[in-house]
PDB file of N, CA and C in Angstrom:
ATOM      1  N   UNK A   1      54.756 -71.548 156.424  1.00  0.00           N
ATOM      2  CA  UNK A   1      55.385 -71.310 155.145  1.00  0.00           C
ATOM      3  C   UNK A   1      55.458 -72.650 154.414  1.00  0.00           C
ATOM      4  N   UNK A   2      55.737 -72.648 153.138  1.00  0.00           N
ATOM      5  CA  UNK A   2      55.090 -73.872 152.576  1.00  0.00           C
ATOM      6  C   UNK A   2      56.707 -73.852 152.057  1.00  0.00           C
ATOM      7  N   UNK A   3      56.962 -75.687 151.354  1.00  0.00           N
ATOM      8  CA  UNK A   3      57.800 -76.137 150.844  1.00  0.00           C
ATOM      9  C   UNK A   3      57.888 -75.194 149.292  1.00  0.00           C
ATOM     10  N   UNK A   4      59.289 -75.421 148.905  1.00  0.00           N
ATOM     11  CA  UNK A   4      59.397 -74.946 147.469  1.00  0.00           C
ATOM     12  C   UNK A   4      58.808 -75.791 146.506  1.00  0.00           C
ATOM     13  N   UNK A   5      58.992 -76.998 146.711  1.00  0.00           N
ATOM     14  CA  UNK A   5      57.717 -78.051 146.053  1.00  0.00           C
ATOM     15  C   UNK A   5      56.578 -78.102 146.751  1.00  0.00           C
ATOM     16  N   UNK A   6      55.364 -78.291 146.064  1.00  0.00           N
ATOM     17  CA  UNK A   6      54.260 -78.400 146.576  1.00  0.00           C
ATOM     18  C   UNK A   6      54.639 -80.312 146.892  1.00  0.00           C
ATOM     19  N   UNK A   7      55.139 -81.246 146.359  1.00  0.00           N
ATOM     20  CA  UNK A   7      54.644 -82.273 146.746  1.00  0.00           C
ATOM     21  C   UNK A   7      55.296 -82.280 148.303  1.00  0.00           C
ATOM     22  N   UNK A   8      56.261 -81.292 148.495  1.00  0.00           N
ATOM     23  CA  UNK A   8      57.140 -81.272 149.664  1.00  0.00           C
ATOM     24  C   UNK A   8      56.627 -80.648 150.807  1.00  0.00           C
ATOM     25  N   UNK A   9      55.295 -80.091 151.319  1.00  0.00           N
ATOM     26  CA  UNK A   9      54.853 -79.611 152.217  1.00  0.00           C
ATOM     27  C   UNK A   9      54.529 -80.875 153.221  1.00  0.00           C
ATOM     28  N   UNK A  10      54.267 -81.532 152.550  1.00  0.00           N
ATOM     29  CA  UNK A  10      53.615 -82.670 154.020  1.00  0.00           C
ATOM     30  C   UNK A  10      55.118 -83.146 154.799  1.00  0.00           C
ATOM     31  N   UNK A  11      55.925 -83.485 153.904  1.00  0.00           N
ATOM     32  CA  UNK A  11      57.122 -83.635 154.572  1.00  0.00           C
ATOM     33  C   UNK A  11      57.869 -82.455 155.171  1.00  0.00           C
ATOM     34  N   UNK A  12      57.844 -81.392 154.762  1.00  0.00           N
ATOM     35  CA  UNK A  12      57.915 -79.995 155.676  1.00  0.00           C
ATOM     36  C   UNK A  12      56.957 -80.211 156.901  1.00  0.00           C
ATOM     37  N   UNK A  13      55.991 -80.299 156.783  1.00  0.00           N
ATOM     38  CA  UNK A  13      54.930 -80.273 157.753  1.00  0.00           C
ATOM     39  C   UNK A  13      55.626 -81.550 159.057  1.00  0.00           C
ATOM     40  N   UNK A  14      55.876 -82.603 158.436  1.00  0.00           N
ATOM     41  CA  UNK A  14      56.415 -83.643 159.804  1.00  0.00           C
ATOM     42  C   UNK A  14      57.707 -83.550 160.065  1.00  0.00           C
ATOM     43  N   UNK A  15      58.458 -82.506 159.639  1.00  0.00           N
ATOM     44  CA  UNK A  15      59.890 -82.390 160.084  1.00  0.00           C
ATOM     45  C   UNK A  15      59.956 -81.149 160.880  1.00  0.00           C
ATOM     46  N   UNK A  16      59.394 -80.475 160.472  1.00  0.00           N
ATOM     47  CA  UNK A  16      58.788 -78.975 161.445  1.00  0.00           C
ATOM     48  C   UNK A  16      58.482 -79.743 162.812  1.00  0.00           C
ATOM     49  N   UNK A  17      57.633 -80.611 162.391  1.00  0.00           N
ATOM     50  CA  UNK A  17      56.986 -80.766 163.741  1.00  0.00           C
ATOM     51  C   UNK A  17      58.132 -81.511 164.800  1.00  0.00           C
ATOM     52  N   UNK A  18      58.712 -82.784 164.172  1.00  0.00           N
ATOM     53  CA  UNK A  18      59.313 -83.038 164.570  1.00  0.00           C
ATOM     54  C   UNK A  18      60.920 -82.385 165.350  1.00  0.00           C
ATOM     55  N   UNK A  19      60.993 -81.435 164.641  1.00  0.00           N
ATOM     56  CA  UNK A  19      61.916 -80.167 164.826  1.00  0.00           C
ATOM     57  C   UNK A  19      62.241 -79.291 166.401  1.00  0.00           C
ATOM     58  N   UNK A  20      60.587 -79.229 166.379  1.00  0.00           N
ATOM     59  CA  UNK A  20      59.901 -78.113 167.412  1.00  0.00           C
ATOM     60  C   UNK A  20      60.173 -79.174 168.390  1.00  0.00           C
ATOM     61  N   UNK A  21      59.483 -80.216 168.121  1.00  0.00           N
ATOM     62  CA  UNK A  21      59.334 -81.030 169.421  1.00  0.00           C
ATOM     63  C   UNK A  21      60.629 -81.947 169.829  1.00  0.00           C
ATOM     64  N   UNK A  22      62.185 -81.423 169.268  1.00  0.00           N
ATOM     65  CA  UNK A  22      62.882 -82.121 169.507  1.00  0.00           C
ATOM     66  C   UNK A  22      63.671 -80.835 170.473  1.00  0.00           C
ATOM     67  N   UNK A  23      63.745 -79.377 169.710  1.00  0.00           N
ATOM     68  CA  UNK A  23      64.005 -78.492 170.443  1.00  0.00           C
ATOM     69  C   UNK A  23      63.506 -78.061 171.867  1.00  0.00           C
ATOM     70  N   UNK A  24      62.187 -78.244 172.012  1.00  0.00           N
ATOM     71  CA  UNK A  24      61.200 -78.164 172.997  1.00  0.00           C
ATOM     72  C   UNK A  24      61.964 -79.171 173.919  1.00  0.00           C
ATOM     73  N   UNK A  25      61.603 -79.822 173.287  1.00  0.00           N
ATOM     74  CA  UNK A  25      61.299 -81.382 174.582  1.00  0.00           C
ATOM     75  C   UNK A  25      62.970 -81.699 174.916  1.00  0.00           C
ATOM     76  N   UNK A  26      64.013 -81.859 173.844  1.00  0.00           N
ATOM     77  CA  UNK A  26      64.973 -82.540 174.625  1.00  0.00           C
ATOM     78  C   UNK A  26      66.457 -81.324 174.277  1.00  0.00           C
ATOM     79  N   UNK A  27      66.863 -80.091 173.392  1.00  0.00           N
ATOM     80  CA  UNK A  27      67.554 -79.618 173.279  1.00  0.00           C
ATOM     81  C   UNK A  27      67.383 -78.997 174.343  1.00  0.00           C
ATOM     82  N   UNK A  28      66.469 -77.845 174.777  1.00  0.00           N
ATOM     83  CA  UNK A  28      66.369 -76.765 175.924  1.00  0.00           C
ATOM     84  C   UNK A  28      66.487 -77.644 177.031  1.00  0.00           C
ATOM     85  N   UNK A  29      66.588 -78.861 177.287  1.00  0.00           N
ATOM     86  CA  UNK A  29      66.930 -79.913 178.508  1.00  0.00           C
ATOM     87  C   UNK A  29      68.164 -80.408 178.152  1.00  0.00           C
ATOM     88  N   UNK A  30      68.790 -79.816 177.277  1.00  0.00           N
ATOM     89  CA  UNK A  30      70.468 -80.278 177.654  1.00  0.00           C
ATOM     90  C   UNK A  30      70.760 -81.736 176.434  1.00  0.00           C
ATOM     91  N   UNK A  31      69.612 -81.615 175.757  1.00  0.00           N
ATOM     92  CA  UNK A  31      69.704 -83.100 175.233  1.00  0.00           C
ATOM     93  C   UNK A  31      70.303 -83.060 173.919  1.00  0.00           C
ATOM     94  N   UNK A  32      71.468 -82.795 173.447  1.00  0.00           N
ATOM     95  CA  UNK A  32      71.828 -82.009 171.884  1.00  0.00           C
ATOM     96  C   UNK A  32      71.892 -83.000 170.560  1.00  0.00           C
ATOM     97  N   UNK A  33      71.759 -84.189 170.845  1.00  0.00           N
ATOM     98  CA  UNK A  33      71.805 -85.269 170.159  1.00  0.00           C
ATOM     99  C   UNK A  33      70.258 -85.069 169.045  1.00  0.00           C
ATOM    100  N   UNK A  34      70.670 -84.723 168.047  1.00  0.00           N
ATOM    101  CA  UNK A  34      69.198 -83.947 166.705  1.00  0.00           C
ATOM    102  C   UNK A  34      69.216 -85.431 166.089  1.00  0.00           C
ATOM    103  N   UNK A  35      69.619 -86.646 166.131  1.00  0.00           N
ATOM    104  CA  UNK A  35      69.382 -88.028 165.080  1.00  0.00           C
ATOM    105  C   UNK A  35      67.951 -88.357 164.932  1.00  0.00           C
ATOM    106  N   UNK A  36      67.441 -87.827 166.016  1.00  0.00           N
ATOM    107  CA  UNK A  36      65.461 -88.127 165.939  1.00  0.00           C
ATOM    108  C   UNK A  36      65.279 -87.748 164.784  1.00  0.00           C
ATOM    109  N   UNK A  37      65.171 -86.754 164.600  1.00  0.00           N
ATOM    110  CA  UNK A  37      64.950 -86.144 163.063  1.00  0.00           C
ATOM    111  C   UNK A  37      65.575 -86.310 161.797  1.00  0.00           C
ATOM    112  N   UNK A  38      66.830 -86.964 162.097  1.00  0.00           N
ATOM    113  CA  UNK A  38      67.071 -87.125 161.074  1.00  0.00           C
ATOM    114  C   UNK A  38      66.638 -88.099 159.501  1.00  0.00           C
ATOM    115  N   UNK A  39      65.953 -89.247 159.591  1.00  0.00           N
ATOM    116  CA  UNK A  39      65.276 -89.894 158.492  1.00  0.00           C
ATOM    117  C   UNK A  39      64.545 -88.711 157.418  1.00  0.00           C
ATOM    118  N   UNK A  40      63.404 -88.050 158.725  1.00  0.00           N
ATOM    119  CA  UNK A  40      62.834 -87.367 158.009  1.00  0.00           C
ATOM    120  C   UNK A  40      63.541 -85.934 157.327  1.00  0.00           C
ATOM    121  N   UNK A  41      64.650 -85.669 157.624  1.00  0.00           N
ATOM    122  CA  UNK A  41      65.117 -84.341 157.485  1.00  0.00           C
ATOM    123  C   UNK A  41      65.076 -84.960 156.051  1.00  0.00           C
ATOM    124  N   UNK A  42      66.249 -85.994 155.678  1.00  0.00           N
ATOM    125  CA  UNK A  42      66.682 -86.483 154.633  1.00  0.00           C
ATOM    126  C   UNK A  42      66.134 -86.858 153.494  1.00  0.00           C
ATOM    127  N   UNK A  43      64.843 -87.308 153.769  1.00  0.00           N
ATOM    128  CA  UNK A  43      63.371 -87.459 153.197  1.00  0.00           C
ATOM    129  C   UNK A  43      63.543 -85.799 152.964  1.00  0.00           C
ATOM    130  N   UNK A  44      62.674 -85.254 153.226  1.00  0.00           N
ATOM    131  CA  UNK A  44      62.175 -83.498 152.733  1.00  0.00           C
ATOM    132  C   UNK A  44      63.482 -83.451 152.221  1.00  0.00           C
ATOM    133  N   UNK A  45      65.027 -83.036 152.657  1.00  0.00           N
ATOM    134  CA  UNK A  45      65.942 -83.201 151.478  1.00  0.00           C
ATOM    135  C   UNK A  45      66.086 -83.088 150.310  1.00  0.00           C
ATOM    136  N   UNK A  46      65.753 -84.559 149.649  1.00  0.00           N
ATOM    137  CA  UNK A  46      66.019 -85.147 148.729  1.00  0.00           C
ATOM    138  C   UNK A  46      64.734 -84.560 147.874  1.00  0.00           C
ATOM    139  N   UNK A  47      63.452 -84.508 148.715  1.00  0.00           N
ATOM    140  CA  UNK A  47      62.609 -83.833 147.816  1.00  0.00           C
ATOM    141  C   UNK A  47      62.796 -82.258 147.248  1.00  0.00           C
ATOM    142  N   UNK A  48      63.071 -81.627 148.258  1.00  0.00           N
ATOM    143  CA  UNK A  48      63.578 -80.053 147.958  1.00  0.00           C
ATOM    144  C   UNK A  48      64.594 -80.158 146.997  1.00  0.00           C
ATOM    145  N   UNK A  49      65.505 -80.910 146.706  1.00  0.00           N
ATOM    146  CA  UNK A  49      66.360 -80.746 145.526  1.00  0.00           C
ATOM    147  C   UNK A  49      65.817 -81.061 144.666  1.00  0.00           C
ATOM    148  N   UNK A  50      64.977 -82.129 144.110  1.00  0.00           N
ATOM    149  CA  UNK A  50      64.194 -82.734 143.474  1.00  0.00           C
ATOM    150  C   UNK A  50      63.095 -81.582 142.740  1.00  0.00           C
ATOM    151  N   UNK A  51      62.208 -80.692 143.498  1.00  0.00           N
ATOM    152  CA  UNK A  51      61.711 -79.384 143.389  1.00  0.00           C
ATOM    153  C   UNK A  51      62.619 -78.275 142.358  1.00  0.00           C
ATOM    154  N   UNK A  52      63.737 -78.177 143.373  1.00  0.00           N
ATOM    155  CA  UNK A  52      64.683 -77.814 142.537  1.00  0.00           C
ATOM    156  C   UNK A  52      65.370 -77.996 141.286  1.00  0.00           C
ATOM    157  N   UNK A  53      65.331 -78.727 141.231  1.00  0.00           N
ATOM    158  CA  UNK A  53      66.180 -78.557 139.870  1.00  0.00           C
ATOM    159  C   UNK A  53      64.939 -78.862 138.862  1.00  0.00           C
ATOM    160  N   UNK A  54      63.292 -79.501 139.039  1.00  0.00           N
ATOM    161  CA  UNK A  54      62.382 -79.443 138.427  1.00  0.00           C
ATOM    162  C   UNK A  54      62.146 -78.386 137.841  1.00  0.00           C
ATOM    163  N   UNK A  55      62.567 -77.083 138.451  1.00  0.00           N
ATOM    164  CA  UNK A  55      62.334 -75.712 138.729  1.00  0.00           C
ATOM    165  C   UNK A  55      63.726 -74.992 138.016  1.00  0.00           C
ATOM    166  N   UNK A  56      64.288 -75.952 137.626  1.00  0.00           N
ATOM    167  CA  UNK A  56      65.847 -75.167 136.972  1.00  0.00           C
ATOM    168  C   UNK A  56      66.260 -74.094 137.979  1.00  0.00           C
ATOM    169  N   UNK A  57      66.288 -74.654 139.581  1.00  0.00           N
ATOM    170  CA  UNK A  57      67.306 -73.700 140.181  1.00  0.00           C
ATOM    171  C   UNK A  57      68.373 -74.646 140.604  1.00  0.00           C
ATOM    172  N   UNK A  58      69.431 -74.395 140.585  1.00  0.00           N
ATOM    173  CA  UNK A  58      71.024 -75.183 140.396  1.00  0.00           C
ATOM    174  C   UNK A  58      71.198 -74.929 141.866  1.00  0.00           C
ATOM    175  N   UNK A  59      71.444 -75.847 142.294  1.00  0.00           N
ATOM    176  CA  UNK A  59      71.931 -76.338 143.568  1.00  0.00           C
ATOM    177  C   UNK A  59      73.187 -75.088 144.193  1.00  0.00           C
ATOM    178  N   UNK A  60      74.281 -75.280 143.166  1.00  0.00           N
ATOM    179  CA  UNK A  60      75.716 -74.350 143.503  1.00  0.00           C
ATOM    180  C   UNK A  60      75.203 -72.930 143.445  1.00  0.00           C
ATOM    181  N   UNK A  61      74.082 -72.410 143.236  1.00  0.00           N
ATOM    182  CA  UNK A  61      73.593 -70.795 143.449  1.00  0.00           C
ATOM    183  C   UNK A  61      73.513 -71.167 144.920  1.00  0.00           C
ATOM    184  N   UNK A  62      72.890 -72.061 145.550  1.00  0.00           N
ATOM    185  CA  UNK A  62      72.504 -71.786 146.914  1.00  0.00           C
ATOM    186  C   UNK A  62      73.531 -72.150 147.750  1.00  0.00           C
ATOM    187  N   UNK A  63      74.460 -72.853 147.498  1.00  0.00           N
ATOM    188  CA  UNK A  63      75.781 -73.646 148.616  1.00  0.00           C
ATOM    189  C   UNK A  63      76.900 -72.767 148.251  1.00  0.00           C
ATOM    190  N   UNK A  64      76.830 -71.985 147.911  1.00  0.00           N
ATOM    191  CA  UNK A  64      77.848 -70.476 147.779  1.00  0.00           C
ATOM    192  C   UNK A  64      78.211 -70.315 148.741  1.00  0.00           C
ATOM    193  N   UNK A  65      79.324 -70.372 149.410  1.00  0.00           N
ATOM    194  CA  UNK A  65      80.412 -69.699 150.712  1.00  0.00           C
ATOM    195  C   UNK A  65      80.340 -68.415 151.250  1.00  0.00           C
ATOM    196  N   UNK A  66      79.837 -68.530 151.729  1.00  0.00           N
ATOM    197  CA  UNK A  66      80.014 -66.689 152.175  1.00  0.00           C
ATOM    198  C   UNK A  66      80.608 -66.859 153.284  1.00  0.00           C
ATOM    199  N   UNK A  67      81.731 -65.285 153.679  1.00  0.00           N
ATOM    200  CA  UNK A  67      82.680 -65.315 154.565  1.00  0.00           C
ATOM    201  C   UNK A  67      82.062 -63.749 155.671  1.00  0.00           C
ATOM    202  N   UNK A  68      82.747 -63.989 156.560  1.00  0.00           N
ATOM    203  CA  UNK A  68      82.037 -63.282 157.622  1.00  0.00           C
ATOM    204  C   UNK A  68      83.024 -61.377 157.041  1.00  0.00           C
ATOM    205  N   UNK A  69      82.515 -60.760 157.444  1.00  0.00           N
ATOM    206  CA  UNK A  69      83.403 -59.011 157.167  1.00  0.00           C
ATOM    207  C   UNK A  69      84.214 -59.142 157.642  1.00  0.00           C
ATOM    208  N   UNK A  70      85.067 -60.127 159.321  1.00  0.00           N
ATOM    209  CA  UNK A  70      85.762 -60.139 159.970  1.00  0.00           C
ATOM    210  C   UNK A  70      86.838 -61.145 158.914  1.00  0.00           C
ATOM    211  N   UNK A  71      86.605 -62.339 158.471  1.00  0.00           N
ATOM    212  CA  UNK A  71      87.564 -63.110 157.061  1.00  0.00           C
ATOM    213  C   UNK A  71      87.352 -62.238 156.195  1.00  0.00           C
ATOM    214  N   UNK A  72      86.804 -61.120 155.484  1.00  0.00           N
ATOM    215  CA  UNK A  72      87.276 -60.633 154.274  1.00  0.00           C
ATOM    216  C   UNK A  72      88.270 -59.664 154.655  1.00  0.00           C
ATOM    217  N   UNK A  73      88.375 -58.705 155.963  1.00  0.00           N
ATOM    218  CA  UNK A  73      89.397 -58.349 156.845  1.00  0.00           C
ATOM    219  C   UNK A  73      90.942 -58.473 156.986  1.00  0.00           C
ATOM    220  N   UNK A  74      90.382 -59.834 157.242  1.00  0.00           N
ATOM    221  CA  UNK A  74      91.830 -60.551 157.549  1.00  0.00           C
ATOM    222  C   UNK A  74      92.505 -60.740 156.334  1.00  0.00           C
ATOM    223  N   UNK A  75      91.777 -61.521 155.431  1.00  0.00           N
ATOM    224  CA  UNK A  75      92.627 -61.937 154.180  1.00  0.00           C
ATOM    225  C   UNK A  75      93.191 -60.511 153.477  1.00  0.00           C
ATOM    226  N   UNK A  76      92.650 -59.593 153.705  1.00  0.00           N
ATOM    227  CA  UNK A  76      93.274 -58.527 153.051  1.00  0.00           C
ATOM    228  C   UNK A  76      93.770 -57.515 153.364  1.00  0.00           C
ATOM    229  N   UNK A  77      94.111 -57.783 154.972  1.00  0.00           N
ATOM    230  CA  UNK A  77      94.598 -57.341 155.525  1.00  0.00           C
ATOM    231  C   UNK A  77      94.112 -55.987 156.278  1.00  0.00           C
ATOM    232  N   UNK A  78      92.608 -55.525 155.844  1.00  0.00           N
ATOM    233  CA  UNK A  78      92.381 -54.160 156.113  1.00  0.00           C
ATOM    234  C   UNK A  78      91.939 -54.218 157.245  1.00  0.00           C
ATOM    235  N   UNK A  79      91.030 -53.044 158.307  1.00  0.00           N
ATOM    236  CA  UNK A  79      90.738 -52.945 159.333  1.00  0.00           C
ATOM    237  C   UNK A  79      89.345 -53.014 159.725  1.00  0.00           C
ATOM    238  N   UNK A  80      88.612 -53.200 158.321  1.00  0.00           N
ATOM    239  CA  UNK A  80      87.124 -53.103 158.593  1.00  0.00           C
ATOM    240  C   UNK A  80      86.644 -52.105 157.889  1.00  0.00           C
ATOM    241  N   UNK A  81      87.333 -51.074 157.733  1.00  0.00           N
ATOM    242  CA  UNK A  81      86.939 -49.962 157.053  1.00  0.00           C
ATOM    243  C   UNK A  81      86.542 -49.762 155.225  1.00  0.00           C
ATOM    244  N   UNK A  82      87.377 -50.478 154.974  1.00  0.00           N
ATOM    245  CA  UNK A  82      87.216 -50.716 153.246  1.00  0.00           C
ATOM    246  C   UNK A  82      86.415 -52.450 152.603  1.00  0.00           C
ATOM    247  N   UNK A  83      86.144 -52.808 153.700  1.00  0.00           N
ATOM    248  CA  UNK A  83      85.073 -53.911 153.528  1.00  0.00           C
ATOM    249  C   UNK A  83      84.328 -54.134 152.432  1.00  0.00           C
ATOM    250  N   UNK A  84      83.879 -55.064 152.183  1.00  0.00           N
ATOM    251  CA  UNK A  84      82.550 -55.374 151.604  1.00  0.00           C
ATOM    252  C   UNK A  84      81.275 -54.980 151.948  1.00  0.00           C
ATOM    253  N   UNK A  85      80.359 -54.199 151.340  1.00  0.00           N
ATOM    254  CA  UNK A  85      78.798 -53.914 152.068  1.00  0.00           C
ATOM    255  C   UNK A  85      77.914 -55.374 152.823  1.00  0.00           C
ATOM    256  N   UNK A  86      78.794 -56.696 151.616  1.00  0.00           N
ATOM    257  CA  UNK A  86      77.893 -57.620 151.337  1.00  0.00           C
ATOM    258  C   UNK A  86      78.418 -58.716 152.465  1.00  0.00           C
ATOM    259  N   UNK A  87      79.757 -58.240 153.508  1.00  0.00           N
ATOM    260  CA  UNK A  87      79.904 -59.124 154.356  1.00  0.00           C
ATOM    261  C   UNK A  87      80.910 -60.000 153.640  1.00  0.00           C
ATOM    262  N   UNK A  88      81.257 -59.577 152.618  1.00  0.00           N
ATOM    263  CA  UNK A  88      82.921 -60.393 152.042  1.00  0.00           C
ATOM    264  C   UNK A  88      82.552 -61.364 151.382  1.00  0.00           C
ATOM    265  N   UNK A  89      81.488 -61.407 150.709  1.00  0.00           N
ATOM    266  CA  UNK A  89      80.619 -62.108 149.876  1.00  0.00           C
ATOM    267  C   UNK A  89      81.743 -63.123 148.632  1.00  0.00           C
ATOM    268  N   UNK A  90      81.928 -64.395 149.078  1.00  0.00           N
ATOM    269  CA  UNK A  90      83.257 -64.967 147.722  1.00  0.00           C
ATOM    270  C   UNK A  90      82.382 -66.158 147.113  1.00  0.00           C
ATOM    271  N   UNK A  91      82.482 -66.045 145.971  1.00  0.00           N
ATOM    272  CA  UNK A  91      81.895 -67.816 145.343  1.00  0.00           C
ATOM    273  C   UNK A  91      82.991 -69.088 145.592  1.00  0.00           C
ATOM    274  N   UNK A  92      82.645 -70.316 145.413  1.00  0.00           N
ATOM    275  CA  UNK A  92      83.269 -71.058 145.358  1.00  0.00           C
ATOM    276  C   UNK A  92      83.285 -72.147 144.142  1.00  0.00           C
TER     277      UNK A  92
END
């Protein structure tokens, strides 16, 4: 699958990789420490927002809060039954 920017695929492409081969090689061995990746995460990052907003899509559409059916529940006290379809869907 390709980046939302096209200039952003190659850096998709070495963070993927780097990704796989951090999960592979040292998470499924107990190793949970992800900082390997991190330069490059931050790199692709900065470009994907960059894409973004080139593209006039606003950042706060996508970092929207969503709450689980079990918190829209609680806060309102019901049992599950009169829920949200959408999973208690709230903006912030």
């Amino acid at each position: 699958m390709n980046s939302i920017g096209d200039d952003c695929n190659e850096l998709k492409k070495q963070y993927d990789a780097c990704f796989n081969n951090w999960f592979s090689e040292r998470f499924l061995k107990g190793q949970t420490d992800d900082s390997v990746c991190a330069p490059i995460f931050k790199v692709y990052q900065e470009c994907v927002k960059r894409a973004m907003r080139e593209q006039k899509i606003e950042l706060r559409e996508i970092e929207t809060d969503y709450t689980t059916g079990a918190d829209y529940d609680s806060s309102t006290g019901g049992s599950g039954s009169g829920g949200s379809a959408t999973g208690g869907k709230s903006k912030s």
